[in-house]
N, C-alpha and C. Protein backbone atom coordinates (compact mmCIF):
# COMPACT_ATOMS: atom_id res chain seq x y z
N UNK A 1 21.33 -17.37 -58.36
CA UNK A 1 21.72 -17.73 -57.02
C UNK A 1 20.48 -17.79 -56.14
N UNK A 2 20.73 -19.33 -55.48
CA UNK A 2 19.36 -19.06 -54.55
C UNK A 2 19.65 -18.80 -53.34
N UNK A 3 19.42 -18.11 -52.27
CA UNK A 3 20.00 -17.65 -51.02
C UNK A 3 18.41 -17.70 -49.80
N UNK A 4 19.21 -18.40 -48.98
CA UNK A 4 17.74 -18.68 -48.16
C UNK A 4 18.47 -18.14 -46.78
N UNK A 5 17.13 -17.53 -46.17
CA UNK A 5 17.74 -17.14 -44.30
C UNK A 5 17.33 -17.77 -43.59
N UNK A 6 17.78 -18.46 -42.85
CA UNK A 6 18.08 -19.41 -41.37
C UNK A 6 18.07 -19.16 -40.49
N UNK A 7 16.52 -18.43 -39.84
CA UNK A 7 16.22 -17.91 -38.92
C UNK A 7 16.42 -18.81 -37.45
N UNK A 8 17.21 -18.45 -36.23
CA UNK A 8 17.34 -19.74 -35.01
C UNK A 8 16.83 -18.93 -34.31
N UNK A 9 15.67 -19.64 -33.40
CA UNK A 9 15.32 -18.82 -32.11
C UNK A 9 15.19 -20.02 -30.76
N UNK A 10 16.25 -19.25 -30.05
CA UNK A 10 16.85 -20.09 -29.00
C UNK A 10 15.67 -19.95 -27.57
N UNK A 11 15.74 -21.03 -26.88
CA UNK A 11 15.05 -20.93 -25.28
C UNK A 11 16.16 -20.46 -24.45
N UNK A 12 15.94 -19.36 -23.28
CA UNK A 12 16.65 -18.92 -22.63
C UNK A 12 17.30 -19.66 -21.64
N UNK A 13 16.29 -21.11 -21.34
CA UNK A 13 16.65 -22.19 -20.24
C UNK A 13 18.19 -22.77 -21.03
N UNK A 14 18.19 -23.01 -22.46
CA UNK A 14 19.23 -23.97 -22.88
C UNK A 14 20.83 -22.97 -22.97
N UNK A 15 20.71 -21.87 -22.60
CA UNK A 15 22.03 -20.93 -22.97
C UNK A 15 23.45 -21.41 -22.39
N UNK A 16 23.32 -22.23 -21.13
CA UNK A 16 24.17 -22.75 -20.73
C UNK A 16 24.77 -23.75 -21.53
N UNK A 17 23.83 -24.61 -22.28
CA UNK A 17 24.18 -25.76 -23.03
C UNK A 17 24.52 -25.04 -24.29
N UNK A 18 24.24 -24.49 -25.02
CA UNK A 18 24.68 -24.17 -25.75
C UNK A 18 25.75 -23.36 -25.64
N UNK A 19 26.15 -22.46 -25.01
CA UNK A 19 27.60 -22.31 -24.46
C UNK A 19 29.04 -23.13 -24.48
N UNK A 20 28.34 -24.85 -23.89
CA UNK A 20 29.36 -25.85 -23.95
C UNK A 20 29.35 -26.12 -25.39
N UNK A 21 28.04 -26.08 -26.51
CA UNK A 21 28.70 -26.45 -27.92
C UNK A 21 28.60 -25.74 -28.48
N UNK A 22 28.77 -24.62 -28.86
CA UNK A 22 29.28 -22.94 -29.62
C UNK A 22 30.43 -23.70 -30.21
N UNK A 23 31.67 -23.69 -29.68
CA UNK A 23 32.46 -24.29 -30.49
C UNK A 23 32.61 -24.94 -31.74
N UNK A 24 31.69 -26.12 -31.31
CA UNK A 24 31.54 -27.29 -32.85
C UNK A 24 30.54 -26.43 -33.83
N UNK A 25 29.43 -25.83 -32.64
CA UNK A 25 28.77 -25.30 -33.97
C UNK A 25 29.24 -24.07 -34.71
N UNK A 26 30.16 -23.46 -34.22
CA UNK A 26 30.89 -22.47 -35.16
C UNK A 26 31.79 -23.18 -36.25
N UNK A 27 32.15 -24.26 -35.33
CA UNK A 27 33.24 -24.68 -36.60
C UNK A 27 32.90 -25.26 -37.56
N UNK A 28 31.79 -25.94 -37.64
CA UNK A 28 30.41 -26.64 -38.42
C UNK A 28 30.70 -25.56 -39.40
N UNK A 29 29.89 -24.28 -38.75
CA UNK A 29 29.25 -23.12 -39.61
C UNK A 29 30.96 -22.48 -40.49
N UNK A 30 31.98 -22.78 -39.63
CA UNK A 30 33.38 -21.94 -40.48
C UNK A 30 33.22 -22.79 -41.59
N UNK A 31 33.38 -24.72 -41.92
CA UNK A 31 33.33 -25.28 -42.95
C UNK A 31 32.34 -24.89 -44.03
N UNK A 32 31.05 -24.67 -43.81
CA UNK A 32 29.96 -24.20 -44.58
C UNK A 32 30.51 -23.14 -45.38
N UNK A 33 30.75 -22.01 -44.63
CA UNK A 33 31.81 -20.55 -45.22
C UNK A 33 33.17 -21.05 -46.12
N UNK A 34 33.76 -21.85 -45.79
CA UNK A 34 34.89 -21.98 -46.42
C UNK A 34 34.58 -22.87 -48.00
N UNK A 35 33.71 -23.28 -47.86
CA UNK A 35 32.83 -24.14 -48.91
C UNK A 35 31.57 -23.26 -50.08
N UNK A 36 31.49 -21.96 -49.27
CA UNK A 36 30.67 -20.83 -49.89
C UNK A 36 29.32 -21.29 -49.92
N UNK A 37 29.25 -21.96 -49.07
CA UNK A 37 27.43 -22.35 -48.69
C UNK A 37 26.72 -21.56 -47.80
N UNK A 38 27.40 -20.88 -46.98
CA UNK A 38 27.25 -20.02 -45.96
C UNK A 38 28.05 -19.05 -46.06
N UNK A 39 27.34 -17.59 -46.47
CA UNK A 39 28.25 -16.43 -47.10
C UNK A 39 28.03 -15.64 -45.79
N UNK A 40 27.26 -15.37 -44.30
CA UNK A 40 27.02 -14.71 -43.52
C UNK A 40 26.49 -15.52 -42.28
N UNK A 41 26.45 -15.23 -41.26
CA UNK A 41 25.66 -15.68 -39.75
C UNK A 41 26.55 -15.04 -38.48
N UNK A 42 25.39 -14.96 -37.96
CA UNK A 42 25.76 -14.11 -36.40
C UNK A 42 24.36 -14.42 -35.83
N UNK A 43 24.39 -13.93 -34.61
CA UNK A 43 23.79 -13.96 -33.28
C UNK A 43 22.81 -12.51 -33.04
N UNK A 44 22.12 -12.67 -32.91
CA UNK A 44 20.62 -11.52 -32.51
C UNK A 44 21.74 -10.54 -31.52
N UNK A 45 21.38 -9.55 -31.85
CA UNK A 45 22.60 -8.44 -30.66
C UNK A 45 21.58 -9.06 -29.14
N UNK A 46 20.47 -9.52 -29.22
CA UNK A 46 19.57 -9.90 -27.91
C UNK A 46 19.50 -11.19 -27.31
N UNK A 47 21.00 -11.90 -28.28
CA UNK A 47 21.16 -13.08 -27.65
C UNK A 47 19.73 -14.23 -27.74
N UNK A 48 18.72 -13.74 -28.28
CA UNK A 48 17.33 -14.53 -28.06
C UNK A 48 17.66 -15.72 -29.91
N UNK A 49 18.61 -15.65 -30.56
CA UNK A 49 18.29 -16.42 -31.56
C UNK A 49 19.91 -15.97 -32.70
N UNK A 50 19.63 -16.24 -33.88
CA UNK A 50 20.60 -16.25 -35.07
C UNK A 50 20.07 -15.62 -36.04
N UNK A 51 20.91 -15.62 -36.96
CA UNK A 51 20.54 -15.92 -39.10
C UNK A 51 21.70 -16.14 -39.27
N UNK A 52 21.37 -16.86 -40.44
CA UNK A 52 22.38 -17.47 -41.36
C UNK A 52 22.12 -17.28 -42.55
N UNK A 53 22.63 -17.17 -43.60
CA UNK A 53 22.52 -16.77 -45.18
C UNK A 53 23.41 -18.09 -45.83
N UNK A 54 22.12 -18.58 -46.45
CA UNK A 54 22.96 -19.72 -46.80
C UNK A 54 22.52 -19.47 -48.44
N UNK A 55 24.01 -19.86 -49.43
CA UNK A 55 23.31 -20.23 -50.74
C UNK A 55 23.22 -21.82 -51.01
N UNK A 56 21.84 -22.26 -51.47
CA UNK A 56 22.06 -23.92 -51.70
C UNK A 56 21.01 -23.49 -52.58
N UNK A 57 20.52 -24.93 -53.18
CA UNK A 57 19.79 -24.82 -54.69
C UNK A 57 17.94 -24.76 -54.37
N UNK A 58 17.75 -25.15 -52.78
CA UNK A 58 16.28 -25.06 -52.29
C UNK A 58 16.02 -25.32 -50.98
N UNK A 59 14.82 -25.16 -50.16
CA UNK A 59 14.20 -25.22 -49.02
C UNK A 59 15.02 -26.44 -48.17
N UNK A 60 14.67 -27.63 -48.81
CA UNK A 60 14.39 -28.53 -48.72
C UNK A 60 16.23 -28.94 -48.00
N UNK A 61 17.00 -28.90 -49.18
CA UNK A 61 18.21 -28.75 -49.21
C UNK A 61 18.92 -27.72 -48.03
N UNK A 62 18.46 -26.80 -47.26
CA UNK A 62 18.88 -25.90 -46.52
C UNK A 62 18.31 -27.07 -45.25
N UNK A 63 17.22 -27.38 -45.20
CA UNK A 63 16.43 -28.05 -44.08
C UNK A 63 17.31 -29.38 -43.73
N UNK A 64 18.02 -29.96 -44.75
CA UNK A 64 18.64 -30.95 -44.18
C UNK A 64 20.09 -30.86 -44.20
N UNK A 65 20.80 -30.32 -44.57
CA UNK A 65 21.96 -29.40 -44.03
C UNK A 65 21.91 -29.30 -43.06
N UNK A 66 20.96 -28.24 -42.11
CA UNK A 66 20.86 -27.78 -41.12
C UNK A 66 20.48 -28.92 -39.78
N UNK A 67 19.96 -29.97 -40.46
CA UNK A 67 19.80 -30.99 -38.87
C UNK A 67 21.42 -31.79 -38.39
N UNK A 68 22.42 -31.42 -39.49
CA UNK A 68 23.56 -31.77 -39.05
C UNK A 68 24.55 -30.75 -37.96
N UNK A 69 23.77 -29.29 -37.41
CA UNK A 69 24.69 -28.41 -37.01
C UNK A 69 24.65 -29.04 -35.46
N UNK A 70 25.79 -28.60 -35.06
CA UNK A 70 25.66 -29.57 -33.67
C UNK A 70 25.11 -29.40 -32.35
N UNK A 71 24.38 -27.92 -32.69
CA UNK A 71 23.09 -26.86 -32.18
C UNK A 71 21.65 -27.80 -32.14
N UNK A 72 21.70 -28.15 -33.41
CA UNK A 72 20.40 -28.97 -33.67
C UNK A 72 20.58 -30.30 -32.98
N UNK A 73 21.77 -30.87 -33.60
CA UNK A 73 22.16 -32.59 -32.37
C UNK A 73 21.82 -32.38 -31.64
N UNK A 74 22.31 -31.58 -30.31
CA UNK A 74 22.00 -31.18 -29.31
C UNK A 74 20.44 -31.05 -28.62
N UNK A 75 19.56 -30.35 -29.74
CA UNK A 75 18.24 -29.82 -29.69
C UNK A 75 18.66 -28.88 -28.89
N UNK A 76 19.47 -27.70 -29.24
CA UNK A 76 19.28 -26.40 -28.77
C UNK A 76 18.73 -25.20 -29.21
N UNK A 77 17.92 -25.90 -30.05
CA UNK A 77 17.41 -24.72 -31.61
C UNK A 77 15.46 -25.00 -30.82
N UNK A 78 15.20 -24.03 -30.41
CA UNK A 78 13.51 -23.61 -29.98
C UNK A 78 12.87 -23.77 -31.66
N UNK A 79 12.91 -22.97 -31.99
CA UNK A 79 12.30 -22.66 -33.70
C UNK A 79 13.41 -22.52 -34.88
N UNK A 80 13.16 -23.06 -35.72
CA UNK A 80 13.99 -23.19 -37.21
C UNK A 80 12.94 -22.21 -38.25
N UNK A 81 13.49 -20.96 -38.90
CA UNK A 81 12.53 -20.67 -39.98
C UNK A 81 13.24 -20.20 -41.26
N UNK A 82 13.40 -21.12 -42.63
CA UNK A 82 13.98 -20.97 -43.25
C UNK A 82 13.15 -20.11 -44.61
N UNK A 83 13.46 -19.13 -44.99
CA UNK A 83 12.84 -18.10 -46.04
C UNK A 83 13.46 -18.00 -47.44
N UNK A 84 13.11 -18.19 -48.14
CA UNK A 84 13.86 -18.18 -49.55
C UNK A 84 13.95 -16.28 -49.33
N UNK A 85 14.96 -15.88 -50.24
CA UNK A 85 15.33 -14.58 -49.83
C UNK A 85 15.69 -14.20 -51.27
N UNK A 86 15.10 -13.01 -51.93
CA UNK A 86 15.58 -12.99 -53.45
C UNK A 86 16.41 -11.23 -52.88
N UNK A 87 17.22 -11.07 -53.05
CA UNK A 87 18.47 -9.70 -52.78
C UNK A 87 18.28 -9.52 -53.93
N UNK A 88 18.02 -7.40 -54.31
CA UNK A 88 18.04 -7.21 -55.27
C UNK A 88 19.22 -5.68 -55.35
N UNK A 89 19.56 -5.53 -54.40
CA UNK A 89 20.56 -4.69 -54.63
C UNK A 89 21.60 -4.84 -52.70
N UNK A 90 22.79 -4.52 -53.00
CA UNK A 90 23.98 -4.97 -52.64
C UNK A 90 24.76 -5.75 -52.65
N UNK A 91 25.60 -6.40 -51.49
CA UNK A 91 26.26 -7.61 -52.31
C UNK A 91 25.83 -8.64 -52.61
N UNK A 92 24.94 -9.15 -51.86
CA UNK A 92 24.73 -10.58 -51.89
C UNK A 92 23.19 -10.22 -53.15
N UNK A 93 22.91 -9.59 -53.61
CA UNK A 93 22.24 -9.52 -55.46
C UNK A 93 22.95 -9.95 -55.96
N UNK A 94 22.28 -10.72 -57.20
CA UNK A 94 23.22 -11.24 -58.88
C UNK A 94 23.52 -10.23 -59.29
């Protein structure tokens, strides 16, 4: 399993706008989950950004996934940093 993290770090100017599309982009992100491409994501408790835990087969593949969330349409995403992530003990380990 390859599992990469989807680091979002938001500008404090755009919070309003992104407010109006939270919606689509949750529901974006519920299809991902319901599809098991996206096993986890939430919001910084500091409101300044995200993660997401996505499993897909590489970098590359996570990177263009991700220009479809409707966060990114928008350009409400400051920085994108995606990390290959190898888990070696709890759930998300082989």
């Amino acid at each position: 399993m390859s599992l990469f993290l989807v680091e979002y770090t938001y500008a404090p100017e755009k919070n309003a706008q992104r407010d109006e599309v939270r919606s689509y982009h949750r529901a974006w992100l519920a299809d991902l989950v319901s599809r098991s491409i996206v096993l986890s994501s939430g919001p910084f408790a500091d409101g300044n950004g995200a993660l997401i835990i996505v499993d897909a087969a590489d970098a590359d593949t996570v990177s263009l996934l991700f220009t479809h969330d409707p966060f990114a349409i928008a350009d409400l995403i400051e920085k994108v940093r995606i990390t290959e992530w190898v888990p070696v003990l709890g759930q998300f380990s082989a």
